[in-house]
Protein backbone atom coordinates (compact mmCIF):
# COMPACT_ATOMS: atom_id res chain seq x y z
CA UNK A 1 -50.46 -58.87 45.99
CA UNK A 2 -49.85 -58.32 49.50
CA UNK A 3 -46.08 -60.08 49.40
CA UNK A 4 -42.95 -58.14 49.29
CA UNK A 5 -40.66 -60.27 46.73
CA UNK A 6 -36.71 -60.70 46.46
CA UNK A 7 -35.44 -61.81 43.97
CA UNK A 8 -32.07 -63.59 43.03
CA UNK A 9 -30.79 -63.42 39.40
CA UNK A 10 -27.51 -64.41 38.13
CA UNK A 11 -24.92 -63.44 35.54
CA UNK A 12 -24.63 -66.90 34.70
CA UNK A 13 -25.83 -70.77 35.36
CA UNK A 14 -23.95 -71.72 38.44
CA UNK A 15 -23.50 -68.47 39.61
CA UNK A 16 -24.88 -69.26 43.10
CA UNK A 17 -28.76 -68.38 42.73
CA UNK A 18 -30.28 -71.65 44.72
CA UNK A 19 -27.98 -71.06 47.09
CA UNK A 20 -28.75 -67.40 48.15
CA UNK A 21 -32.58 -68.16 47.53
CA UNK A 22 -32.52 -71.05 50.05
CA UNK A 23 -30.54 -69.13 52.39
CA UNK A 24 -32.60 -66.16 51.88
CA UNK A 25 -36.03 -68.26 52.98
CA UNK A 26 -34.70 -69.48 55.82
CA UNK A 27 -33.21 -65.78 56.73
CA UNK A 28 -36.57 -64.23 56.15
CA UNK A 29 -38.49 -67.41 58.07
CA UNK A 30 -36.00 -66.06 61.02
CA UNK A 31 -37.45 -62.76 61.22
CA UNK A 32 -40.88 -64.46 61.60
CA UNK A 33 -42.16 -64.06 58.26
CA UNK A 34 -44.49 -66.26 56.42
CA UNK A 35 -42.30 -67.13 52.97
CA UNK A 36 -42.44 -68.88 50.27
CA UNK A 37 -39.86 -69.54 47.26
CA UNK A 38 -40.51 -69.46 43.55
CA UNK A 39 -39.02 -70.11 40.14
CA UNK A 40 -41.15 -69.73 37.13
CA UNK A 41 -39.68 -72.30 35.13
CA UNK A 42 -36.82 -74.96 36.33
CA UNK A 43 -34.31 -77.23 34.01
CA UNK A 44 -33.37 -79.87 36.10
CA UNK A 45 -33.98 -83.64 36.47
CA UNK A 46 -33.47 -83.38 40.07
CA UNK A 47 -36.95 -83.30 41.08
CA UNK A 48 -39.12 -84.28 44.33
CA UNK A 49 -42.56 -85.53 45.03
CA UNK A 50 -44.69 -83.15 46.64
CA UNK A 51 -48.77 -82.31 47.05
CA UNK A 52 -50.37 -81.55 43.24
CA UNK A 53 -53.25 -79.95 42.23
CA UNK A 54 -56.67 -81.31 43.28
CA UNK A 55 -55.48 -84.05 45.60
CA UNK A 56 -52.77 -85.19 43.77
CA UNK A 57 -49.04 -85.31 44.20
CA UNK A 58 -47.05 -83.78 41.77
CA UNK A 59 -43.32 -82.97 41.52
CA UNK A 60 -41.31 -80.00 41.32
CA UNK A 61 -37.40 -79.18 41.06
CA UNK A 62 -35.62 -80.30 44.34
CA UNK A 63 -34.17 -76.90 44.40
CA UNK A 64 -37.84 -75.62 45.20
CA UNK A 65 -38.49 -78.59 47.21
CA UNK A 66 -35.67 -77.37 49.65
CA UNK A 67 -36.12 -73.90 49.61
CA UNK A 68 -39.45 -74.43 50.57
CA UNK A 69 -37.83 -76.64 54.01
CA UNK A 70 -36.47 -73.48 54.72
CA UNK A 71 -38.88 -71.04 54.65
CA UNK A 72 -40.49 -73.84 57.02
CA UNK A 73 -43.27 -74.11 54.62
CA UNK A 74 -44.69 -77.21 52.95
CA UNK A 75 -43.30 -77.72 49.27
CA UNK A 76 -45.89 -77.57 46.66
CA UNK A 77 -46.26 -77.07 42.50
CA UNK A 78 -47.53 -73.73 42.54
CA UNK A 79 -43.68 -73.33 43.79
CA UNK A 80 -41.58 -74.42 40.49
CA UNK A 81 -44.71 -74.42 37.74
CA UNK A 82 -42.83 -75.17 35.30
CA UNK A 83 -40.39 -77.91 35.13
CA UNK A 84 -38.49 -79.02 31.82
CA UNK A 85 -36.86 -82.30 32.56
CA UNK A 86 -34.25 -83.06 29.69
CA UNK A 87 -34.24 -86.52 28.04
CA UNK A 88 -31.73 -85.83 25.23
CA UNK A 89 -30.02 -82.69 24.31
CA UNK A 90 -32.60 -81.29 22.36
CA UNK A 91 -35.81 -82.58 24.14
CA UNK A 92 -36.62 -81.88 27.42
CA UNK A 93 -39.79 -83.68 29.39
CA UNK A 94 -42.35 -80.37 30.15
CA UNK A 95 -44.28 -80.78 33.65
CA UNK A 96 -46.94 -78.05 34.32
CA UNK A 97 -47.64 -77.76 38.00
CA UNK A 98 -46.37 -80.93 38.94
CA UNK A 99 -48.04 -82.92 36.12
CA UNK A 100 -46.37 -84.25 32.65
CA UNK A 101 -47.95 -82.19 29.31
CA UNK A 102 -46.86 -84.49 26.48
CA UNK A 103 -49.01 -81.93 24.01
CA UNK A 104 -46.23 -79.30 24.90
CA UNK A 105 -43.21 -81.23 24.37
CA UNK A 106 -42.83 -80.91 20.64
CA UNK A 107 -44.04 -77.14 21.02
CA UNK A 108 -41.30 -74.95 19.86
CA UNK A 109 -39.13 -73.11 22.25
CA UNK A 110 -40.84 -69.20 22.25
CA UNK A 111 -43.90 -70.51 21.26
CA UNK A 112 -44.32 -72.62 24.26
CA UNK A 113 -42.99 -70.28 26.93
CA UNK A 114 -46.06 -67.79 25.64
CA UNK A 115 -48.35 -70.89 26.84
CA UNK A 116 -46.52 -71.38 29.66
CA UNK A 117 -46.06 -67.90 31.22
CA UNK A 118 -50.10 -67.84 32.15
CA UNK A 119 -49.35 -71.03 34.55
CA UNK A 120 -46.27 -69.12 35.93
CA UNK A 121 -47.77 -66.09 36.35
CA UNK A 122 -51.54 -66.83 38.38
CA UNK A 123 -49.04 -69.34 40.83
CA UNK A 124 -46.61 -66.39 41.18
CA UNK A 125 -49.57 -64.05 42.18
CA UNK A 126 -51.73 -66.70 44.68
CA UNK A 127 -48.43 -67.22 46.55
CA UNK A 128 -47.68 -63.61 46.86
CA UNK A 129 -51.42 -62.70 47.99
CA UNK A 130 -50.67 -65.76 50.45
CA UNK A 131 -47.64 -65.17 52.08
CA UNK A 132 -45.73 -62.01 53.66
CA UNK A 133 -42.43 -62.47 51.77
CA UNK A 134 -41.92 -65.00 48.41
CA UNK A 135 -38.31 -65.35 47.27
CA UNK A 136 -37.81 -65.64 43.94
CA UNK A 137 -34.93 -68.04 41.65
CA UNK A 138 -33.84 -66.47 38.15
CA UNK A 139 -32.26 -69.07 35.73
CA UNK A 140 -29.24 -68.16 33.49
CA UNK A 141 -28.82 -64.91 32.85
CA UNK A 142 -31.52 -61.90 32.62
CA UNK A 143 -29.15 -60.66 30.31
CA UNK A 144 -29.67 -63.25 27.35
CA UNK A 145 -30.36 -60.73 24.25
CA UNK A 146 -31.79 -63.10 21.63
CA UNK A 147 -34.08 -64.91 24.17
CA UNK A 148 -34.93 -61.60 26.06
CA UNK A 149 -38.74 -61.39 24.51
CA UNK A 150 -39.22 -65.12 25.58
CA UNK A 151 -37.88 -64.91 28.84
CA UNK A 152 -40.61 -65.19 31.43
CA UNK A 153 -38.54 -66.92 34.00
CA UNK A 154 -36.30 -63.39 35.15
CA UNK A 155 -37.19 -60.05 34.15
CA UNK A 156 -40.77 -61.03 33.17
CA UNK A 157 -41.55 -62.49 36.63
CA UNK A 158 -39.46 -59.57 38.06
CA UNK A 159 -41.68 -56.70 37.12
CA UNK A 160 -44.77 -58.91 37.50
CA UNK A 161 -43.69 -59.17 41.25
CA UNK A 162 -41.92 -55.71 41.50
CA UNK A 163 -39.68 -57.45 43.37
CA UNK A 164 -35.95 -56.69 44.93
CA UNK A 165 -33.49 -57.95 42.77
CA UNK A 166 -30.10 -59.00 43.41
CA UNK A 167 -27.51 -59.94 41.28
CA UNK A 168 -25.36 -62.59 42.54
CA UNK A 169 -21.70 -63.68 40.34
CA UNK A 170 -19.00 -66.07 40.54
CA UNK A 171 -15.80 -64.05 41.60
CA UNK A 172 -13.90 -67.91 41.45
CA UNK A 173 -14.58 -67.63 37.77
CA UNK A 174 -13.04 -64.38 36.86
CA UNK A 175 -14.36 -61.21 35.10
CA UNK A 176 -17.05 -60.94 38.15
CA UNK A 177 -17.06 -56.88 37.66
CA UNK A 178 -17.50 -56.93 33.74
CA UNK A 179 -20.48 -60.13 34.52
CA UNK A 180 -22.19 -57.63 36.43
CA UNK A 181 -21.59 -54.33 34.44
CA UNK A 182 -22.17 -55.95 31.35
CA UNK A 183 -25.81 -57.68 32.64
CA UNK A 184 -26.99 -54.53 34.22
CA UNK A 185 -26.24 -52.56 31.17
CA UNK A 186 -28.10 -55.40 28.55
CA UNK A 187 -31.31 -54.63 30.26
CA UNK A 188 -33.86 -52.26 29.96
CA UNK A 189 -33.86 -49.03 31.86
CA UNK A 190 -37.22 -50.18 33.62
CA UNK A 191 -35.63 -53.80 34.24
CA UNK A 192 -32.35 -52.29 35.54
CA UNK A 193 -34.49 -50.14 37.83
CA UNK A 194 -35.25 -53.62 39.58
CA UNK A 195 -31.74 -53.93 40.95
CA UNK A 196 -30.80 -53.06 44.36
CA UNK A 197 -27.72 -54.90 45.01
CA UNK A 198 -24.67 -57.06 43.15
CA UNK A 199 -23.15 -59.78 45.23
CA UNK A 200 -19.74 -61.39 44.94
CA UNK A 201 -19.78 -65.22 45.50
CA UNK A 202 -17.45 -67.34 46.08
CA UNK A 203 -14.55 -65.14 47.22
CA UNK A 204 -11.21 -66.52 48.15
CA UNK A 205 -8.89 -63.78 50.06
CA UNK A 206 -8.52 -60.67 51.73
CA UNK A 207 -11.77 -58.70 50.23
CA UNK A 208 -10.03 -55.04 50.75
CA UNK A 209 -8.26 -56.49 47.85
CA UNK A 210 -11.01 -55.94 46.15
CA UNK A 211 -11.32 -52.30 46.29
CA UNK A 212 -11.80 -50.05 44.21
CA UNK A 213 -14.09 -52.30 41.93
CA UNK A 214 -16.90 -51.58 43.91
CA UNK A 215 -17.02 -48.74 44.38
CA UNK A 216 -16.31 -47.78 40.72
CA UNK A 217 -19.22 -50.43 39.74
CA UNK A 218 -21.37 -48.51 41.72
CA UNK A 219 -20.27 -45.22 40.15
CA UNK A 220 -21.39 -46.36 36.68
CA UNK A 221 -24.30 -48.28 37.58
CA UNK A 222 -25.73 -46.74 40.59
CA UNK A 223 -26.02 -50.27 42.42
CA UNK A 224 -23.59 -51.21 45.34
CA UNK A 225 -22.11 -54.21 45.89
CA UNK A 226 -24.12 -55.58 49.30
CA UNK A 227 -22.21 -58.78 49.68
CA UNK A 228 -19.30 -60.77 49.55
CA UNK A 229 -19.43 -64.02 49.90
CA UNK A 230 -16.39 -65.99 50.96
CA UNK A 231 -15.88 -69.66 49.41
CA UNK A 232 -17.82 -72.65 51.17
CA UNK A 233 -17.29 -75.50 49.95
CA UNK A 234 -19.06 -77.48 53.31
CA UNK A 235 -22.04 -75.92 53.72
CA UNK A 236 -24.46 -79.06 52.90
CA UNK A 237 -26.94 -77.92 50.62
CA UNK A 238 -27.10 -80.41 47.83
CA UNK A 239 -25.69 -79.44 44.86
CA UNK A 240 -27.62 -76.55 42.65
CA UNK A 241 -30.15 -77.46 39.62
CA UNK A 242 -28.36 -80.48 38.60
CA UNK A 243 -24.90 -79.56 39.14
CA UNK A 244 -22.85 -82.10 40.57
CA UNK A 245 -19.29 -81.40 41.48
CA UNK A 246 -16.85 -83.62 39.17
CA UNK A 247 -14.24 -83.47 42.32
CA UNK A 248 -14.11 -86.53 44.56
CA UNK A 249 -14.94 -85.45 47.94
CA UNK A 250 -13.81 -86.76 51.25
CA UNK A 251 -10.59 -88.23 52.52
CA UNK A 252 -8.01 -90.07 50.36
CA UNK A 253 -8.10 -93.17 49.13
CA UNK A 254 -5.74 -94.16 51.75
CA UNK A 255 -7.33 -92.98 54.61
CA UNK A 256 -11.15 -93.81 53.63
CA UNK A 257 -13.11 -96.25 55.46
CA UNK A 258 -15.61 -96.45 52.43
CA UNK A 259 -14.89 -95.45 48.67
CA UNK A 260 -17.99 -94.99 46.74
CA UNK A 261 -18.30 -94.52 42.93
CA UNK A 262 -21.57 -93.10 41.51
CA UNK A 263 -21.84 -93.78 37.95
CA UNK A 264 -22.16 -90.25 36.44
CA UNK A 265 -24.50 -91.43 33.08
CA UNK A 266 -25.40 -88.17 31.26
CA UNK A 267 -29.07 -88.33 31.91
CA UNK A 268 -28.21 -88.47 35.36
CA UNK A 269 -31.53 -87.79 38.01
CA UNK A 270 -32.03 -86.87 41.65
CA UNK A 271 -28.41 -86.98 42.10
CA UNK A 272 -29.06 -84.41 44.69
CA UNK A 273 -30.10 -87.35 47.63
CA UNK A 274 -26.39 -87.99 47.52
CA UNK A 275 -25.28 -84.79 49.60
CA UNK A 276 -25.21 -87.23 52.83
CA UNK A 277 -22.39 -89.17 51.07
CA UNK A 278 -20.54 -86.21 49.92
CA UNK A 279 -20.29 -84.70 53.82
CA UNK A 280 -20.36 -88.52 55.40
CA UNK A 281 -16.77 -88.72 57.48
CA UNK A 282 -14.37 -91.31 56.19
CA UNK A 283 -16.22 -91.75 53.15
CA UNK A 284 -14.31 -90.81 49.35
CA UNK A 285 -17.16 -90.15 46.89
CA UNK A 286 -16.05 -90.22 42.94
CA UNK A 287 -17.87 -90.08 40.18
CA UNK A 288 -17.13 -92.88 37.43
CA UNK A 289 -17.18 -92.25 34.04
CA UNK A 290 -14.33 -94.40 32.70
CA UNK A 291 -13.93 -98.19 34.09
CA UNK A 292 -10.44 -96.83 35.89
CA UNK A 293 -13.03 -95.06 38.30
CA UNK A 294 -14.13 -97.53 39.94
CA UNK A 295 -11.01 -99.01 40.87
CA UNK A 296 -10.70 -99.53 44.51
CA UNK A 297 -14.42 -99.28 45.46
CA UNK A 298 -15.82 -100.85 48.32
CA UNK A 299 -19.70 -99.90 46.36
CA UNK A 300 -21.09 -98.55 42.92
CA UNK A 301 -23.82 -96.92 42.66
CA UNK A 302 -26.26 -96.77 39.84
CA UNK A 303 -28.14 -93.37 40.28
CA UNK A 304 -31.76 -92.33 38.62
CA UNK A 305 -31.82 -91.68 35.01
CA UNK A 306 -33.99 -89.47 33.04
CA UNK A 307 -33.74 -91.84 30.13
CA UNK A 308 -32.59 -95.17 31.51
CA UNK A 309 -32.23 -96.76 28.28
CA UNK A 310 -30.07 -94.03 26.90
CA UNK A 311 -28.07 -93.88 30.07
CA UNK A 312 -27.43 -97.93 29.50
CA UNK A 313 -26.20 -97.35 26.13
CA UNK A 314 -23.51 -95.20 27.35
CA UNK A 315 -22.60 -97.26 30.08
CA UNK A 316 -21.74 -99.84 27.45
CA UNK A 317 -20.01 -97.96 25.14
CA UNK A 318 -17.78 -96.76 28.04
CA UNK A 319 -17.08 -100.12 28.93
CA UNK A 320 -18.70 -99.36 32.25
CA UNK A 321 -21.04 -102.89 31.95
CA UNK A 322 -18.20 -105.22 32.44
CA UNK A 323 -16.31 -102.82 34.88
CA UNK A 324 -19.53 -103.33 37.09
CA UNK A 325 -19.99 -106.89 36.46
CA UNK A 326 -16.47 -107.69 37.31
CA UNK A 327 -16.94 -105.87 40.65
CA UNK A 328 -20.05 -107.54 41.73
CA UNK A 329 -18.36 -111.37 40.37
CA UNK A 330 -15.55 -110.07 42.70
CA UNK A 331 -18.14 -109.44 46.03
CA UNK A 332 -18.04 -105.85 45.73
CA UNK A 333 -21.21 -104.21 46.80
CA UNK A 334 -23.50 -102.71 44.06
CA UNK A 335 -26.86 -100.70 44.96
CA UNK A 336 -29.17 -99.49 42.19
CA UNK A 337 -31.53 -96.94 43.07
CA UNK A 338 -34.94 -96.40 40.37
CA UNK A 339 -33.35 -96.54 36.78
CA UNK A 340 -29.75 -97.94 38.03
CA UNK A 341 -32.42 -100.62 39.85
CA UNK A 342 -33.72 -100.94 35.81
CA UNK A 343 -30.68 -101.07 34.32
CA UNK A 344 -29.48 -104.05 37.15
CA UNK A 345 -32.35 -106.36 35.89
CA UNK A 346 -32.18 -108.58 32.56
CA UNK A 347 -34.67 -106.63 30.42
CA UNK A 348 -35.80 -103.49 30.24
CA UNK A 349 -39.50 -103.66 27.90
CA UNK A 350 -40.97 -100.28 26.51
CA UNK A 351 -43.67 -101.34 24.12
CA UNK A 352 -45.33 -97.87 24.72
CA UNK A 353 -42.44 -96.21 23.19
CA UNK A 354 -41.77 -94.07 26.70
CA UNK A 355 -38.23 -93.57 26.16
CA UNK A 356 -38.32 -94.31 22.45
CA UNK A 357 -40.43 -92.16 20.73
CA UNK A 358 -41.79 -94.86 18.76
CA UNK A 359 -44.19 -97.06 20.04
CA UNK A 360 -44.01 -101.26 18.99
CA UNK A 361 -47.55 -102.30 17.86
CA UNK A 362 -46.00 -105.90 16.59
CA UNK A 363 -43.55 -106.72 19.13
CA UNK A 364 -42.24 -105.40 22.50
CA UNK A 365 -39.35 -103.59 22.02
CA UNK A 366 -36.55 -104.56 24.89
CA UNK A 367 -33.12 -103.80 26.07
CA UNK A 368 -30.88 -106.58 28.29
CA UNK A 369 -30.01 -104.94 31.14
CA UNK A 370 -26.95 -106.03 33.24
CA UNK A 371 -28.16 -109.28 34.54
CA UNK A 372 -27.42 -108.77 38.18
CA UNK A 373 -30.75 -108.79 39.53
CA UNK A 374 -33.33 -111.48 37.80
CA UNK A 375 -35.82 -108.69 37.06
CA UNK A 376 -37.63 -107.60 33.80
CA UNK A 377 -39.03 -103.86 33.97
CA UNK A 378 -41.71 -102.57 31.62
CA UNK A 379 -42.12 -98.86 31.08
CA UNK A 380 -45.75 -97.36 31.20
CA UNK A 381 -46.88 -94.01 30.09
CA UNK A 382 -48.03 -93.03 33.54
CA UNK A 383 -45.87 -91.90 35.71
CA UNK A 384 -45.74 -93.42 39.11
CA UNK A 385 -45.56 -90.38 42.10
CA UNK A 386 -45.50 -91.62 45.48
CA UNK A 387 -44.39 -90.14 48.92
CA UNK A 388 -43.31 -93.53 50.60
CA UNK A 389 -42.82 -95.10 54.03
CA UNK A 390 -41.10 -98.43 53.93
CA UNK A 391 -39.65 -100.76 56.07
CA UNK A 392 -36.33 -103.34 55.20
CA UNK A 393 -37.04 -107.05 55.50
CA UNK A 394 -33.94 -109.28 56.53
CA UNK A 395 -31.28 -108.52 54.48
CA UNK A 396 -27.25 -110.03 54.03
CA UNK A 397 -23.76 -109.30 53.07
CA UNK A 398 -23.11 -105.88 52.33
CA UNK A 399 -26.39 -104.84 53.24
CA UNK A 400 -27.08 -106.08 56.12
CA UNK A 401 -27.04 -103.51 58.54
CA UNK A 402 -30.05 -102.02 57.23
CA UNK A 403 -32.61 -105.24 58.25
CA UNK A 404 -35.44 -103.79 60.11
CA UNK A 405 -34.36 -99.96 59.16
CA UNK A 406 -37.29 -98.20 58.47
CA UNK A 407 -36.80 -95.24 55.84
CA UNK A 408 -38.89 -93.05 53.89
CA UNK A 409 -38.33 -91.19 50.46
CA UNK A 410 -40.23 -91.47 47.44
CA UNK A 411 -40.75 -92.69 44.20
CA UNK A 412 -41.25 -91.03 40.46
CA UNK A 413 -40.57 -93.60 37.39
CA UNK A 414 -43.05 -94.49 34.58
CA UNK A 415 -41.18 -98.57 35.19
CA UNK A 416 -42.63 -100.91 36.85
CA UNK A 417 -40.41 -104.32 38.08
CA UNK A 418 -40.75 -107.69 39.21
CA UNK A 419 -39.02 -110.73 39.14
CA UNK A 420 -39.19 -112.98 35.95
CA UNK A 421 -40.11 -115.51 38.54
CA UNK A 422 -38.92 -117.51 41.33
CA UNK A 423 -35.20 -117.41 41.75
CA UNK A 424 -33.13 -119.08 43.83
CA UNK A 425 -30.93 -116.44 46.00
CA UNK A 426 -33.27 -113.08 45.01
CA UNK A 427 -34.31 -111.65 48.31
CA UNK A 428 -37.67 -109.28 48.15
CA UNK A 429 -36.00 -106.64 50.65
CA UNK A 430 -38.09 -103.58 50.78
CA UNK A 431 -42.00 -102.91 51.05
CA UNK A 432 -43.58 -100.00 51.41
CA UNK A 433 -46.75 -99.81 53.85
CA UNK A 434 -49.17 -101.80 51.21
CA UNK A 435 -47.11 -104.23 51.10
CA UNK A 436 -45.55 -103.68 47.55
CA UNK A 437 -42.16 -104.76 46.85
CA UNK A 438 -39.51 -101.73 46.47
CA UNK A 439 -36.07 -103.34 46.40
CA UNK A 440 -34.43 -106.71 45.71
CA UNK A 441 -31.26 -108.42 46.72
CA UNK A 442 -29.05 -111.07 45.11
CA UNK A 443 -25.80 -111.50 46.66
CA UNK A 444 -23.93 -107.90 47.06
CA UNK A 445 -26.43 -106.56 44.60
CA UNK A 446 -29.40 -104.52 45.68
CA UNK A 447 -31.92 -102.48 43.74
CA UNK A 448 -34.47 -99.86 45.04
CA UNK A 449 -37.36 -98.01 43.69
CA UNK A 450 -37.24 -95.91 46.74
CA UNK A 451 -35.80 -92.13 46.50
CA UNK A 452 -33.73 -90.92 49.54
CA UNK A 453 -32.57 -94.21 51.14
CA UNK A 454 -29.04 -91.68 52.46
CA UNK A 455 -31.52 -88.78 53.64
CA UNK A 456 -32.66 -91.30 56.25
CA UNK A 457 -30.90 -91.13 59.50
CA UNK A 458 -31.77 -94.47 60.39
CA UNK A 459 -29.91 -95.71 57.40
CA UNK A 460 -27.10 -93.31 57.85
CA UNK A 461 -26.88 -94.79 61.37
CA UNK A 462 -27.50 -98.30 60.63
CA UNK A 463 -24.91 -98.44 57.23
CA UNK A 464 -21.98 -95.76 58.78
CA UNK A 465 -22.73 -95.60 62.25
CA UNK A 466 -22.81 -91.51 62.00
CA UNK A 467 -25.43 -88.99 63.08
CA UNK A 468 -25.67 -87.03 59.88
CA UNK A 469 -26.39 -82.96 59.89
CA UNK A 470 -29.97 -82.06 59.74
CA UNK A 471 -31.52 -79.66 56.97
CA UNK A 472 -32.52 -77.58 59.72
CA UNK A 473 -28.85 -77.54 60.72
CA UNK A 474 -27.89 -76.48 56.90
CA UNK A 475 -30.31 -74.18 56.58
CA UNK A 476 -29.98 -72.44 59.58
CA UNK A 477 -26.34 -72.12 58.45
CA UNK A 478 -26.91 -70.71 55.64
CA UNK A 479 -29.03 -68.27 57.04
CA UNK A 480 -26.47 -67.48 59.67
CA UNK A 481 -23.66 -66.89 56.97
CA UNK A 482 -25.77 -64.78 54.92
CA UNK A 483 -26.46 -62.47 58.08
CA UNK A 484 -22.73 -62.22 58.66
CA UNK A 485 -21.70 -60.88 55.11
CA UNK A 486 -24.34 -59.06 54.03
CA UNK A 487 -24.12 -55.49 54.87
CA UNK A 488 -26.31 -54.27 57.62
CA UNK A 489 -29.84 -53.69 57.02
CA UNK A 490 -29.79 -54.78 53.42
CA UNK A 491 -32.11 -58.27 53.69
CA UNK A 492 -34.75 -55.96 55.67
CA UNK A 493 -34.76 -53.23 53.33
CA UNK A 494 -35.26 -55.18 50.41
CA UNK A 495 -38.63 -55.35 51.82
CA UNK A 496 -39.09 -51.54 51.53
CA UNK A 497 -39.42 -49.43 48.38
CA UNK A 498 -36.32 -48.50 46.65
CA UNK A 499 -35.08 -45.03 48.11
CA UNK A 500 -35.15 -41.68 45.38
């Protein structure tokens, strides 16, 4: 290993640890380091297409994926090995360096992370022996006591990188000082050893407030407190491993140009290529759950889903069917985007059992979708990863601002869609470079395959007229804020060996 490695690890899920790990690549790329990020294993169905094993693409947890932006390094699998993608609340999808295992999805929970910890482990290693600095994301807690022996994803990858931990909490939350006490005193003595410095996120206030809790932390625990973090809510980093914010965002209803409802299923996917929306002046974003929320939208929008089918169901049962088909009978803009382009579509076919568990031999086993788009899709068991450069044909109404926009994204779905044939009024609106069809248009209603249409600043320009932040802007932001409340010295000399 020549690598130093830092490492971020959290008292809790949402404590802040993408955050600091992105802001920490982009700090270290600053100092003109070669870095890399890392996360053993990810739970998140927020995931990106990026370059696979042996020529092929694969995909990883967007959090990696963006991390990876800001070291200024090219995202790849070895960079989130292991990614559990869940379908239902007990099953999760497992992807092994950017490629779907179906033989370890029924494995049970410790016996699976033994297999999986060899994957974890020889990535881990050929990006330290690559790269000067790799920064490393915990998940949860280090601190979980009955899943401590199975844990490969903190303390395991910790030692196995001798890295630099810090330990990052959410002041907002309360009980910040017994988080941290309490997680540094759970571990090990040669785990604890690991720990250079506690960090307070979140803060709202005057932080000499905060004294003497510090200070008397460090007293019992022999780690200072290196950081504290003030709250920032506007920093533009999309939202962290699946977390969306339930808050609308944006200016009241009264004084938005644009109110926007995404429908907030529970299998919800790649919500993270909303962030433009959420920072986009004069636009409200909500998230709709009940038919109420979409009351007063100019557009709905139907997001990815890990399990479309599943996701439909609830939409039904919430009532949220009719709510949308009453806004698009009304002329109210709807856009669909890779399962919410599915669910638009009269049927939904999945003889292969994808999202069902149970393949149909006799008959195909269907769904009815909405019927707002005169498309039938028909799940396969491979899954379809693309990196994509496409192109809008003429489109109308709501939409069309965008003819001639060329965009890029990408694509990961096992569906594939097409119309059920000719129809009168259903416009073929997107193609990527080989000509294949990506999106569709029938009235207000438009459906895309393609990931990332509000990442594009051509779109952003051509549907709000705005010049939306680069990542290189967030990033260098959040580099930039880290360097300002830190305490001097500390980033660098988490590159050094710990001092007797």
């Amino acid at each position: 290993m020549s690598a130093k490695a830092v490492m971020v690890l959290g008292t809790t899920s949402g404590a802040g640890k993408s955050w600091l790990t992105t802001a920490l690549c982009r700090w270290y790329a600053h100092q003109g380091l070669k870095v890399a990020p890392f996360k053993a294993q990810n739970m998140s169905n927020n995931a990106r297409v990026v370059p696979g094993l042996n020529g092929r693409l694969g995909e990883i947890g967007s959090a990696q994926y963006f991390q990876a932006l800001a070291a200024r390094t090219r995202p790849e699998v070895r960079m989130n090995p292991v990614l559990l993608k869940p379908e239902r609340d007990t099953a999760s999808q497992v992807v092994v360096l950017g490629e779907v295992r179906p033989d370890l999805h029924q494995v049970p929970w410790r016996q699976r992370s033994e297999q999986l910890w060899p994957f974890a482990r020889d990535a881990l290693l050929a990006l330290m022996a690559e790269n000067d600095v790799v920064v490393i994301e915990g998940a949860g807690s280090p601190a979980e006591i009955n899943l401590h022996h199975s844990d490969y994803v903190n303390m395991r990858t910790a030692l196995a990188a001798q890295a630099a931990c810090l330990l990052i909490t959410d002041i907002d939350r309360g009980g910040a000082f017994a988080h941290l006490f309490g997680t540094h005193q759970l571990l090990p003595e040669h785990e604890r050893a690991l720990i250079r410095g506690y960090v307070l996120n979140r803060f709202r206030g005057d932080a000499a407030l905060l004294a003497p809790g510090p200070e008397q932390l460090q007293a019992l625990t022999g780690v200072p407190t290196v950081a504290v973090l003030p709250m920032w809510r506007g920093h533009g980093l999309p939202e962290e491993d699946g977390v969306f914010d339930d808050s609308a965002t944006g200016p009241g209803t009264s004084q938005a140009l644009k109110r926007i409802a995404i429908v907030a299923y529970p299998r919800i996917s790649n919500l993270d290529e909303f962030q433009p929306l959420r920072s986009a002046p004069g636009v409200r974003l909500v998230w709709a759950r009940h038919p109420a929320d979409l009351e007063g939208a100019d557009w709905v929008i139907l997001p990815g889903s890990k399990h479309t089918t599943s996701d439909l169901a609830w939409l039904r049962s919430q009532g949220l069917d009719a709510a949308i088909q009453r806004h698009a009978a009304a002329g109210g803009a709807v856009l669909g985007v890779c399962g919410g382009l599915q669910m638009l579509g009269q049927t939904l076919i999945d003889a292969e059992g994808v999202e069902s568990d149970s393949a149909s031999v006799d008959a195909l086993t269907s769904t009815p979708g909405l019927n707002l788009l005169p498309l039938v899709t028909t799940f396969e068991r491979d899954k379809l990863l693309l990196e994509t450069q496409a192109a809008f044909g003429p489109t109308t109404g709501a939409w069309s601002s965008l003819s001639g926009t060329h965009v890029q994204g990408y694509e990961i779905h096992h569906g594939r869609t097409a119309a059920r044939s000719a129809q009168a009024g259903l416009l073929e609106i997107l193609h990527n470079d080989q000509g294949d069809s990506l999106g569709w248009q029938q009235g207000n209603v438009m459906g895309l395959y393609l990931h990332g249409l509000f990442e594009s600043p051509t779109a952003m320009r051509a549907l709000f007229g705005i010049e939306a932040p680069s990542l290189d802007a967030v990033f260098d932001g959040l580099a930039d804020f880290i360097d300002q409340h830190f305490s001097p010295g500390t980033l660098l000399n988490l590159l050094n060996a710990p001092t007797a």
